[in-house]
Protein backbone atom coordinates (compact mmCIF):
# COMPACT_ATOMS: atom_id res chain seq x y z
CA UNK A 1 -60.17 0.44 256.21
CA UNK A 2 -60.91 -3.52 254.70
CA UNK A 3 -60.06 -5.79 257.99
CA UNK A 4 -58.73 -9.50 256.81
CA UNK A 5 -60.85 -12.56 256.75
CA UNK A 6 -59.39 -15.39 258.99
CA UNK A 7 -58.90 -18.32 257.51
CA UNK A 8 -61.71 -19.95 259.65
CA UNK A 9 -64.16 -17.38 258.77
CA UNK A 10 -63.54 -18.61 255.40
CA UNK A 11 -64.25 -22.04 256.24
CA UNK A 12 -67.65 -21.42 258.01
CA UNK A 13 -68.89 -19.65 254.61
CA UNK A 14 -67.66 -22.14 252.10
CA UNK A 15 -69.49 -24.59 254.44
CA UNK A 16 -72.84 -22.35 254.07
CA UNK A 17 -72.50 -22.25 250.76
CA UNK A 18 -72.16 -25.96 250.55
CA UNK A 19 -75.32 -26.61 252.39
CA UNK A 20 -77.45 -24.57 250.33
CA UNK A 21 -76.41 -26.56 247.73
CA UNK A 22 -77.27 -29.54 248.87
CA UNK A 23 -80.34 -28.47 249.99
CA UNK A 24 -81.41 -27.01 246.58
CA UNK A 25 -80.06 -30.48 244.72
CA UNK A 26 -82.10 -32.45 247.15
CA UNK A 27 -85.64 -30.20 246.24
CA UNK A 28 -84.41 -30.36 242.70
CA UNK A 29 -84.24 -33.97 242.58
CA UNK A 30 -87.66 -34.46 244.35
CA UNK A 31 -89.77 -32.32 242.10
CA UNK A 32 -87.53 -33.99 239.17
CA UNK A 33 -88.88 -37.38 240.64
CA UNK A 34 -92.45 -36.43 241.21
CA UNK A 35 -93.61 -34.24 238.30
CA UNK A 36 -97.63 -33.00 238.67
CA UNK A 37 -99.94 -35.26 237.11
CA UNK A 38 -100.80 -34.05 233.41
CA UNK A 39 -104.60 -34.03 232.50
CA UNK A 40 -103.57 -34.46 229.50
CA UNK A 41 -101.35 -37.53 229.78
CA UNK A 42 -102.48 -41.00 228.55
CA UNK A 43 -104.65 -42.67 229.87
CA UNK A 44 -106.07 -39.99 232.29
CA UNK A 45 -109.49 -39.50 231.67
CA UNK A 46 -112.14 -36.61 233.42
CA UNK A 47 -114.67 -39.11 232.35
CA UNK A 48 -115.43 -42.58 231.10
CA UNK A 49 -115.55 -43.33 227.21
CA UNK A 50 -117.68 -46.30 225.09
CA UNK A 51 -116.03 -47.49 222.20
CA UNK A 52 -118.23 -48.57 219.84
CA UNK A 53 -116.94 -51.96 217.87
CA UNK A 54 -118.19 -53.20 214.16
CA UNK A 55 -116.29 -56.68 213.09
CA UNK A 56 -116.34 -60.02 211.53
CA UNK A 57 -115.64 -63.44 213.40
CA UNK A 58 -112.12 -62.80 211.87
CA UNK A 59 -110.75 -59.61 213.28
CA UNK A 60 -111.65 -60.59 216.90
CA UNK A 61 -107.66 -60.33 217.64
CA UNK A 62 -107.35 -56.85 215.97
CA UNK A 63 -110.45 -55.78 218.81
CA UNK A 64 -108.55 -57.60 221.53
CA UNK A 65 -105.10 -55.78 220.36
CA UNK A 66 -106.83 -52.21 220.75
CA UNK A 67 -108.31 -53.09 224.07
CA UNK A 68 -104.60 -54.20 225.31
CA UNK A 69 -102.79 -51.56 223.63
CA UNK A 70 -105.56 -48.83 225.38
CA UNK A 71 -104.99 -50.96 228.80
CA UNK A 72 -100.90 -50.83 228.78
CA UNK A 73 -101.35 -46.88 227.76
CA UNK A 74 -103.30 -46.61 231.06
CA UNK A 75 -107.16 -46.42 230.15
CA UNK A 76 -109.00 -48.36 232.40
CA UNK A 77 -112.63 -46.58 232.42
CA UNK A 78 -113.85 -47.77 228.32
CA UNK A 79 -116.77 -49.58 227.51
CA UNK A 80 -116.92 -51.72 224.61
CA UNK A 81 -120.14 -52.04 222.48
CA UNK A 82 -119.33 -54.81 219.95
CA UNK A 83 -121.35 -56.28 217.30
CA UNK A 84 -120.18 -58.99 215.39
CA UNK A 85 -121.30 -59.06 211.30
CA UNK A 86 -121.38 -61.99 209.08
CA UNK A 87 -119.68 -61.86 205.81
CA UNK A 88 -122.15 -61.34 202.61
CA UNK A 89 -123.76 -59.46 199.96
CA UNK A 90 -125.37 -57.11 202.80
CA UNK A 91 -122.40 -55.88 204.29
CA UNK A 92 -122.51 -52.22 203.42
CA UNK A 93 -126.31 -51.98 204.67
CA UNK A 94 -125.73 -53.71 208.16
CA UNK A 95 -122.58 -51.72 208.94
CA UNK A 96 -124.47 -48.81 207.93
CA UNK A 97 -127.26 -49.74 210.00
CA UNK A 98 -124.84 -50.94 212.74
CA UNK A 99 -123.31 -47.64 212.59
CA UNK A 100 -126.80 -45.99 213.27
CA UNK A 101 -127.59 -47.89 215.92
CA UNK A 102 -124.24 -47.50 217.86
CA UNK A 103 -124.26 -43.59 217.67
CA UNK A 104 -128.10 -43.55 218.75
CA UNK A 105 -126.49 -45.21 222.22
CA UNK A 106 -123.86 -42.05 222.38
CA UNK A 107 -120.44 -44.11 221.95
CA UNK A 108 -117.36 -41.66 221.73
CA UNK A 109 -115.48 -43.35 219.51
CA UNK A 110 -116.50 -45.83 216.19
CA UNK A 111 -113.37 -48.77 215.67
CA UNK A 112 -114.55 -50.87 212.68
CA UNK A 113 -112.40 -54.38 212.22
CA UNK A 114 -112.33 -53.65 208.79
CA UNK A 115 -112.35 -51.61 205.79
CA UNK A 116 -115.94 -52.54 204.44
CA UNK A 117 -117.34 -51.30 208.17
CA UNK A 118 -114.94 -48.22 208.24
CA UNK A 119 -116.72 -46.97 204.26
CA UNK A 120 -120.30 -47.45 205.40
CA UNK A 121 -119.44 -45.74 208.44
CA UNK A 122 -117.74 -43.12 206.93
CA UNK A 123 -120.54 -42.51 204.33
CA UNK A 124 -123.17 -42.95 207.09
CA UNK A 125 -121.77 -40.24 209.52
CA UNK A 126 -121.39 -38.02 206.31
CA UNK A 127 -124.91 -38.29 204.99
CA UNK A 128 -126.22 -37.50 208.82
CA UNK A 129 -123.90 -35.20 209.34
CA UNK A 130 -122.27 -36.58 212.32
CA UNK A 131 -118.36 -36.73 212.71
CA UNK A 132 -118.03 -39.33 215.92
CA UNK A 133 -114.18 -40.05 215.41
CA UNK A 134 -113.67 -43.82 213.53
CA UNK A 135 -110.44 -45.85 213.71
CA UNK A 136 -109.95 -48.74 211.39
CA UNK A 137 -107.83 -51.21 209.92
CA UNK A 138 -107.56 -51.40 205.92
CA UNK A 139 -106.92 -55.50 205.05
CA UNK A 140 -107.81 -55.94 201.44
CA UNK A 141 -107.95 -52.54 200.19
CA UNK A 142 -105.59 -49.37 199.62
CA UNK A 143 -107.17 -47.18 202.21
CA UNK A 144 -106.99 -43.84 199.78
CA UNK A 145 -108.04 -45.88 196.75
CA UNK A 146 -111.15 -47.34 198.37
CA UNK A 147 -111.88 -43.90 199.87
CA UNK A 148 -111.76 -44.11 203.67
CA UNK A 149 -109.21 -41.15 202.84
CA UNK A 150 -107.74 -38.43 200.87
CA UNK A 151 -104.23 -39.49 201.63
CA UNK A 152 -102.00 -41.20 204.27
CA UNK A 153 -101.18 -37.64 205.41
CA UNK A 154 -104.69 -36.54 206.07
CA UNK A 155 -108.19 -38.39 205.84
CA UNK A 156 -109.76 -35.25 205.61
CA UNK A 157 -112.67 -36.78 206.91
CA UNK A 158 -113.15 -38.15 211.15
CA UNK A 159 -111.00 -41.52 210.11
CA UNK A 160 -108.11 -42.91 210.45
CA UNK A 161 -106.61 -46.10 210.68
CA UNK A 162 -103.81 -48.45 209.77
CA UNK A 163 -103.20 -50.70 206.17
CA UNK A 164 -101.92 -53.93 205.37
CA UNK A 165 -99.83 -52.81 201.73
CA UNK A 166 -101.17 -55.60 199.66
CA UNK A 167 -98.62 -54.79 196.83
CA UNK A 168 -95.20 -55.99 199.35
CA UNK A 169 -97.20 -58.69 200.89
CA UNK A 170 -98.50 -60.54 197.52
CA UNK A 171 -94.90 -59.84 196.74
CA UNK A 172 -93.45 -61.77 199.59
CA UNK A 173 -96.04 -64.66 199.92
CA UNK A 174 -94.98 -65.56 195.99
CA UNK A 175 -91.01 -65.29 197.15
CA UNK A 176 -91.17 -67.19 199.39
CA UNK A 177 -93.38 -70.06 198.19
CA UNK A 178 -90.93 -69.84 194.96
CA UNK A 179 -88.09 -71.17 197.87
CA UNK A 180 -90.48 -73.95 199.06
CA UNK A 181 -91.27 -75.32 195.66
CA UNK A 182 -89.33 -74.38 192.73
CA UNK A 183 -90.94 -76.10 190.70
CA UNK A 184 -94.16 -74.30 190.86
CA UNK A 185 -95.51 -72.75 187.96
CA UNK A 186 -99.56 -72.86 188.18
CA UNK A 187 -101.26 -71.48 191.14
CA UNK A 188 -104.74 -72.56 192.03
CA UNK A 189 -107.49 -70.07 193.08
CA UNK A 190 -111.30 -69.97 193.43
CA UNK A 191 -112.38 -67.37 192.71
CA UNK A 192 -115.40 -65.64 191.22
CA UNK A 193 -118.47 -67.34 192.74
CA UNK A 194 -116.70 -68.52 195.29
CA UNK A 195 -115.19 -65.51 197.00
CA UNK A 196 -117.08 -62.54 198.40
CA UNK A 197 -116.45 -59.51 195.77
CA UNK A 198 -115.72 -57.28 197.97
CA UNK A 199 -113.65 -58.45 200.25
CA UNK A 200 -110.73 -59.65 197.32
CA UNK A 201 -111.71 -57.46 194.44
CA UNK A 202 -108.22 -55.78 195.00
CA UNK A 203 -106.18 -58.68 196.46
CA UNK A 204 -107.13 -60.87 193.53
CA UNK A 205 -105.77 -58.52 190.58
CA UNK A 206 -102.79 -57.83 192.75
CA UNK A 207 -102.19 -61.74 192.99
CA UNK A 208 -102.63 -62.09 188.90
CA UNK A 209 -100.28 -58.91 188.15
CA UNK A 210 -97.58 -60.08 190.59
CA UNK A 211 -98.12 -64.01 189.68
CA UNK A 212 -96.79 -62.89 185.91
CA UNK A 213 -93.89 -60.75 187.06
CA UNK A 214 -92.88 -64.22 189.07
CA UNK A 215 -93.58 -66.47 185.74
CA UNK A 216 -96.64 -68.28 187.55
CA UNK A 217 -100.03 -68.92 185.73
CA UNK A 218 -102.96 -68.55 187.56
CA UNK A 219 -105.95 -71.36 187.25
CA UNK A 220 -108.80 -69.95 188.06
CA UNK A 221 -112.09 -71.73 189.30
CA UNK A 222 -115.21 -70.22 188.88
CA UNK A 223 -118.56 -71.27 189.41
CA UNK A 224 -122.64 -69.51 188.45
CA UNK A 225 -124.18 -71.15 191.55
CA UNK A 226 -126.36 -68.65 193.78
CA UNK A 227 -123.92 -68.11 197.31
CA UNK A 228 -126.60 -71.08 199.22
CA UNK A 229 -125.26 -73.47 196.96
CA UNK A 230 -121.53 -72.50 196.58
CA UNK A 231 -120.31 -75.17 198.90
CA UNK A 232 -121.78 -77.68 196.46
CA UNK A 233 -120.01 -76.06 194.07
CA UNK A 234 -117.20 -76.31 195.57
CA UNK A 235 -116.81 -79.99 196.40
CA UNK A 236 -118.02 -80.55 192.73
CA UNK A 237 -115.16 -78.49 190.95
CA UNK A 238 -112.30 -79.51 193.60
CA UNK A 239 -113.53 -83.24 193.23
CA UNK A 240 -112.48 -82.84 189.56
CA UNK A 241 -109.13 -81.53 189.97
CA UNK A 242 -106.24 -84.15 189.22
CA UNK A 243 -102.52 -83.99 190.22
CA UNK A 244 -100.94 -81.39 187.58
CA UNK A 245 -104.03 -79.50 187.41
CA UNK A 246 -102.04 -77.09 189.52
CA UNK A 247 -98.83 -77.12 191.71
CA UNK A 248 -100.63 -74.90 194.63
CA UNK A 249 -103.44 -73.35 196.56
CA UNK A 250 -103.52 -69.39 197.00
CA UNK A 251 -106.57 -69.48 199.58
CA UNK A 252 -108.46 -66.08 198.75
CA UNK A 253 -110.06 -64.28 201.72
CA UNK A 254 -114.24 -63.91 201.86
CA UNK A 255 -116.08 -66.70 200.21
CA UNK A 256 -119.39 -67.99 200.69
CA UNK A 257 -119.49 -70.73 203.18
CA UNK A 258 -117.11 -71.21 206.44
CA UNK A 259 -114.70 -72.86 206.63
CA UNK A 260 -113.88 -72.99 202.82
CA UNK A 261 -109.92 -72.89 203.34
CA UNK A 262 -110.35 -76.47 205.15
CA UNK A 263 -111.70 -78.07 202.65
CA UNK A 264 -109.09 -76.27 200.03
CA UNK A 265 -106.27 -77.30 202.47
CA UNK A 266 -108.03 -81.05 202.23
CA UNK A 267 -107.46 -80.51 198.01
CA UNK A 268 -103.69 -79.51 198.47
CA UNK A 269 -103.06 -82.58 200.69
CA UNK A 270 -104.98 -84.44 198.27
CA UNK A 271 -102.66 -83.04 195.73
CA UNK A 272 -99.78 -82.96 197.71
CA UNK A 273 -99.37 -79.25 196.78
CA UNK A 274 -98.44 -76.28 198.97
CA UNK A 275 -100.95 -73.37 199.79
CA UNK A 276 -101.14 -70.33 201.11
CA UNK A 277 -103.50 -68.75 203.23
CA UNK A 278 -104.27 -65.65 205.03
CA UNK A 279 -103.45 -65.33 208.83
CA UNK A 280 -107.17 -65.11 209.64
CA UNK A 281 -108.09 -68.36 207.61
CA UNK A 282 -104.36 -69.89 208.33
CA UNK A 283 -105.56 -71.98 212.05
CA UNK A 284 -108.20 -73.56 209.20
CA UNK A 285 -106.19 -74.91 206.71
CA UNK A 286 -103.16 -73.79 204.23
CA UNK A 287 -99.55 -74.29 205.12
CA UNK A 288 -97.97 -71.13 205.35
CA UNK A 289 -99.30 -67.22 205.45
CA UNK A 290 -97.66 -63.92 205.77
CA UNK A 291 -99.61 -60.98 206.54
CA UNK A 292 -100.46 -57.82 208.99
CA UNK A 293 -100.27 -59.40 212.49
CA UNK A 294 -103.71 -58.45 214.12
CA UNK A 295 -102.98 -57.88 217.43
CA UNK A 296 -100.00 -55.61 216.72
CA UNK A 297 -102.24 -53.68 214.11
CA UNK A 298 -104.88 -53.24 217.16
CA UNK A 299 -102.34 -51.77 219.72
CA UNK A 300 -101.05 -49.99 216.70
CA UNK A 301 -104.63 -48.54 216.33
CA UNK A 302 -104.75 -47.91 220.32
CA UNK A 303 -102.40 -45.01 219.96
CA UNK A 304 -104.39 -43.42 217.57
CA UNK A 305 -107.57 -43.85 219.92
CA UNK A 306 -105.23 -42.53 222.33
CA UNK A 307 -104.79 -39.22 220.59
CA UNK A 308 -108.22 -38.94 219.74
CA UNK A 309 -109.56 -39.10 223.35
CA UNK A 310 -106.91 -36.36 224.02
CA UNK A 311 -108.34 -33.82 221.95
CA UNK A 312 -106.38 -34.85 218.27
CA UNK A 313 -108.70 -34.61 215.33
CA UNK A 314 -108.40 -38.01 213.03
CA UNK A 315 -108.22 -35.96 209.95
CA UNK A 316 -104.77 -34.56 211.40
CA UNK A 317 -103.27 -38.04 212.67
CA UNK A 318 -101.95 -39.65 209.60
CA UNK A 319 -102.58 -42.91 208.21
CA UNK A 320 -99.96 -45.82 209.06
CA UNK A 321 -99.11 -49.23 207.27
CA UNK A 322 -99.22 -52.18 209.89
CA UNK A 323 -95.95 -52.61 211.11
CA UNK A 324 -95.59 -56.04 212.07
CA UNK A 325 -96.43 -59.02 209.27
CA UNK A 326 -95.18 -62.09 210.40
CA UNK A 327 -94.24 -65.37 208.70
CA UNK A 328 -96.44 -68.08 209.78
CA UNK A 329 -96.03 -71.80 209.20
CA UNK A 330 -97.94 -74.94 209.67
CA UNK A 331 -95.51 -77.72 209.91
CA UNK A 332 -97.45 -81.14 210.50
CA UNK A 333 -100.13 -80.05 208.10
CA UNK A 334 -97.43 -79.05 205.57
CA UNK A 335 -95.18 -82.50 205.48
CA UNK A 336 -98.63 -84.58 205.71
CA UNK A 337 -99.33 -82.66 202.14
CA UNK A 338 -95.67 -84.14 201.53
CA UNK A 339 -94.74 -80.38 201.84
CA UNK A 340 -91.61 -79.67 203.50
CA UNK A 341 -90.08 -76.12 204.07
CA UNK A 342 -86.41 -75.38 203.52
CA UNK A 343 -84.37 -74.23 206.56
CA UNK A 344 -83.66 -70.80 205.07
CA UNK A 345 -87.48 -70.53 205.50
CA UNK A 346 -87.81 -71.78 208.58
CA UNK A 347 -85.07 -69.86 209.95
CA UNK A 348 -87.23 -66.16 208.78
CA UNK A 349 -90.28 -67.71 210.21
CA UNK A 350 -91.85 -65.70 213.21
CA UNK A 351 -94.31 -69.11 214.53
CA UNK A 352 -93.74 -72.27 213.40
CA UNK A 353 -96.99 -74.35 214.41
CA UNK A 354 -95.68 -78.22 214.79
């Protein structure tokens, strides 16, 4: 025979039942609050890692963007071996050597400023048969076409990096400096003798093939002089440059004696011509410059090192275009050129340097 439940009997278990609840929400939302700690999370390390660092005066902010990027992901145990290369007809043999002598003192991890350190490396750790992980950035080359790697997908090889894509930013410089001056239609460059080779051998075709789709001519100055005497040079061909000569600069990156874009930017206010420059060379002289922003393309790079130091393979972390590329402008240095910029430029501009 089933006896009835009393109302208050009723009561008393609902109210059971109620604090069970609450007691399994509360241990619910505690372990929800406080997950374990993850070996594997980043920026928790077993043990400390050395970065090893190959660059040029120029890409100091791309070194200091990896080393914040690694710091907000957490890393705070990484030692950074850094040597500093000047810019010449050596290059490939001192970043090869440079490469030698920074695996000899055990570094986990190769980061190379530049494309011209990344291929020496590259080729170095491949004819030693060593694959110490390398993270670049690509400025003035097509990362696959210069052969750092097989594709953006996969290096197939212990590299990776990020790329500037010199085809949208030649693009974009020439746009815009069609809005500044209209009235443009020959572009000034120095070029072969002056420049390093390798450091605009791709840059400088791109400029000439995307200077005819915009109906500019390029002038080209050249000079035979050994590299010692290229500043010489210089001053002698810019000396005999008149007003029509050309209706602006396009400062190419690499040449032969530092700092070469102040003494071009001392021609275009001569001239009273605009010119562009890269970011790198931009604090030196030119008046405007749009390119990868270095310090974003280092923390970019700092998730890659990230993954690398967590076990990832660089062959299976794909390649990346730098995703920031600012507009830069320098304003005084511009209108004392008699340059000025229109407000639909200076409205797109990211820093506007008065």
């Amino acid at each position: 025979m089933q006896l009835p439940i009393k109302s208050s009997q009723i009561i008393i278990i609902l109210g059971v039942f109620v604090v069970i609840g609450a007691i399994a929400f509360s241990f619910f939302q505690v372990f929800r609050a406080t997950p374990p700690k993850n070996p594997e999370e980043p920026g928790i390390l077993r043990e400390p890692k050395t970065i090893g660092v190959i660059l040029f005066r120029q890409q100091e902010e791309v070194v200091n963007g990896l080393k914040e990027g690694l710091k907000e992901l957490g890393y705070s145990n990484i030692t950074y071996k850094e040597i500093m290369m000047p810019v010449g007809d050596r290059m490939a043999e001192e970043a090869s050597e440079h490469t030698k002598e920074l695996l000899a003192e055990g570094v986990d991890l190769v980061y190379t400023g530049l494309e011209f350190q990344a291929l020496s490396a590259i080729t170095t750790m491949k004819e030693i048969g060593n694959d110490t992980p390398i993270v670049f950035m690509a400025q003035f080359h097509d990362p696959v076409a210069y052969g750092l790697a097989k594709s953006f997908r996969s290096s197939e090889n212990n590299a990776t990096g990020v790329s500037l894509n010199i085809v949208q930013v030649v693009q974009k410089e020439l746009e815009f400096l069609k809005k500044i001056k209209p009235s443009v239609k020959k572009i000034g460059v120095f070029s072969d003798g002056f420049m390093v080779p390798p450091l605009s051998e791709e840059f400088y075709p791109e400029l000439r093939r995307q200077a005819a789709k915009f109906g500019y001519e390029i002038v080209a100055y050249t000079t035979k002089a050994p590299p010692p005497e290229a500043e010489a040079a210089f001053h002698a061909t810019a000396a005999a440059i008149k007003p029509g000569d050309i209706d602006a600069i396009y400062h190419l990156a690499g040449h032969y004696f530092s700092p070469q874009e102040a003494a071009e930017s001392e021609l275009a206010s001569r001239l009273k011509i605009p010119m562009i420059a890269p970011l790198e060379d931009l604090p030196n002289g030119g008046h405007f410059g749009y390119s990868g922003d270095y310090t974003s393309a280092g923390k970019q790079t700092a998730k890659m090192v990230d993954k690398i130091f967590r076990g990832a393979k660089p062959r299976d972390i794909p390649l990346e275009y730098v995703e920031k590329l600012p507009l830069v402008i320098y304003l005084t240095r511009a209108r004392l050129a008699g340059v000025e910029f229109p407000e639909s430029i200076l409205e797109i501009a990211d820093t506007i340097v008065k």
